[in-house]
Protein backbone atom coordinates (compact mmCIF):
# COMPACT_ATOMS: atom_id res chain seq x y z
CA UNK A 1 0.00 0.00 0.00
CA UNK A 2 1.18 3.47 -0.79
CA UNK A 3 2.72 5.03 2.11
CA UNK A 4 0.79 7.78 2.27
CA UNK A 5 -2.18 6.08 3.59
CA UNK A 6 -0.20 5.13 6.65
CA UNK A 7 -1.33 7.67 8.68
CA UNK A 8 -5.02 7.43 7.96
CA UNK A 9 -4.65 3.29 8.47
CA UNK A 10 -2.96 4.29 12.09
CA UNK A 11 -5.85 6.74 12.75
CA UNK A 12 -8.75 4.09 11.65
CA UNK A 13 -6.99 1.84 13.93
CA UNK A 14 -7.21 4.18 17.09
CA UNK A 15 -10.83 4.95 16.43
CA UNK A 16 -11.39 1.13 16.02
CA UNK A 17 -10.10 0.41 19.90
CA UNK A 18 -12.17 3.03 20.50
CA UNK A 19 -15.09 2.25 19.02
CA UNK A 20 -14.46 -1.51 20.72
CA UNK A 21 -14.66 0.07 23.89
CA UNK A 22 -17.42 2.21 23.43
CA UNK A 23 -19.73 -0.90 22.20
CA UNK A 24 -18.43 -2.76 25.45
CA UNK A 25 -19.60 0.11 27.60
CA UNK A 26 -22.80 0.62 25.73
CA UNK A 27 -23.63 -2.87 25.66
CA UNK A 28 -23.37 -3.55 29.17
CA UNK A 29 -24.92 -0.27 30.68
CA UNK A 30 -28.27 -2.09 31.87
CA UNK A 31 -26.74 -4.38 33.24
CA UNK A 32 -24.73 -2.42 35.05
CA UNK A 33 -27.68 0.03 35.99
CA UNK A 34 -29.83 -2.98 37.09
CA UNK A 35 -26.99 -4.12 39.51
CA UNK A 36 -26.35 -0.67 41.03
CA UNK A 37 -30.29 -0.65 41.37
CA UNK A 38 -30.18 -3.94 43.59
CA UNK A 39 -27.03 -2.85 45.46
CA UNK A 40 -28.75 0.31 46.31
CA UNK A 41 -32.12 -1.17 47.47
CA UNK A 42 -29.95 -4.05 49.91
CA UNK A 43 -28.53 -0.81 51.57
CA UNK A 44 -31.60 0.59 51.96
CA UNK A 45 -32.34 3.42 49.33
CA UNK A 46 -35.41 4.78 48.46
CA UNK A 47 -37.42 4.27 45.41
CA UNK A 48 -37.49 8.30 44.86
CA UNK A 49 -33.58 8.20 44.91
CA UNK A 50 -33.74 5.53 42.67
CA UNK A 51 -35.42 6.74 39.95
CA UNK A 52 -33.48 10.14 40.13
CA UNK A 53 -30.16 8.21 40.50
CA UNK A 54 -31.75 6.57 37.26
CA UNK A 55 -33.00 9.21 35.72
CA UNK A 56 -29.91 11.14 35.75
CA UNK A 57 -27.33 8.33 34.83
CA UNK A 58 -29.31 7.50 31.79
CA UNK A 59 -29.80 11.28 30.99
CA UNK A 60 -25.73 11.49 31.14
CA UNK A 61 -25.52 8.21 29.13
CA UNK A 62 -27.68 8.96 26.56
CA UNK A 63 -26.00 12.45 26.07
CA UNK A 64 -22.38 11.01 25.44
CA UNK A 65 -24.21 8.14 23.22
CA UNK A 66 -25.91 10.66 20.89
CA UNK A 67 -22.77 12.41 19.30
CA UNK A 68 -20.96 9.29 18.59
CA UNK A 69 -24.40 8.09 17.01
CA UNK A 70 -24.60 11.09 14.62
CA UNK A 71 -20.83 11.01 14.23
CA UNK A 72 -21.65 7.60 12.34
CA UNK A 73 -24.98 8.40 10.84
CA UNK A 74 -23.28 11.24 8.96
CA UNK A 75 -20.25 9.03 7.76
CA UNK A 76 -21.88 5.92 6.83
CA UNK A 77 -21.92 5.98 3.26
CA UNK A 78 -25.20 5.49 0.98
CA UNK A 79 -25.86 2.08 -0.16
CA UNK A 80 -25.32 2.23 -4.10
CA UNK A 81 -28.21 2.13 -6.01
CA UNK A 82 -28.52 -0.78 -8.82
């Protein structure tokens, strides 16, 4: 390959990793949510902190989620038409 892709191949690389970890995060976010939930309620919590513990986390979440969503929406190219 022609050298002077090499720094775009490096740079898809680092947004691969990144976009690994991102998925892992994503993907596991209920999970994690539902666990912090249980935790929470064995140590007593309330349902009103709860759901504003919840309501807040997933607030945050889906914040940081929706960039990197349009980020790929608006690079994704067009399927080619036949």
């Amino acid at each position: 390959m022609n050298p002077a892709f090499q720094p775009l191949i490096d740079e898809v690389a680092k947004l691969k990793s990144v976009s690994e970890s991102a998925v892992k995060l994503i993907g596991g976010i209920n999970e994690r949510i539902n666990k912090a939930v249980a935790d929470a309620l064995a140590g007593g919590a309330t349902a009103q902190e709860l759901a504003d513990a919840v309501t807040k986390i997933t607030a945050e979440a889906e914040a940081a989620i929706a960039p990197l969503a349009d980020a790929v929406a608006a690079n994704t190219p067009a399927a080619p038409t036949v």
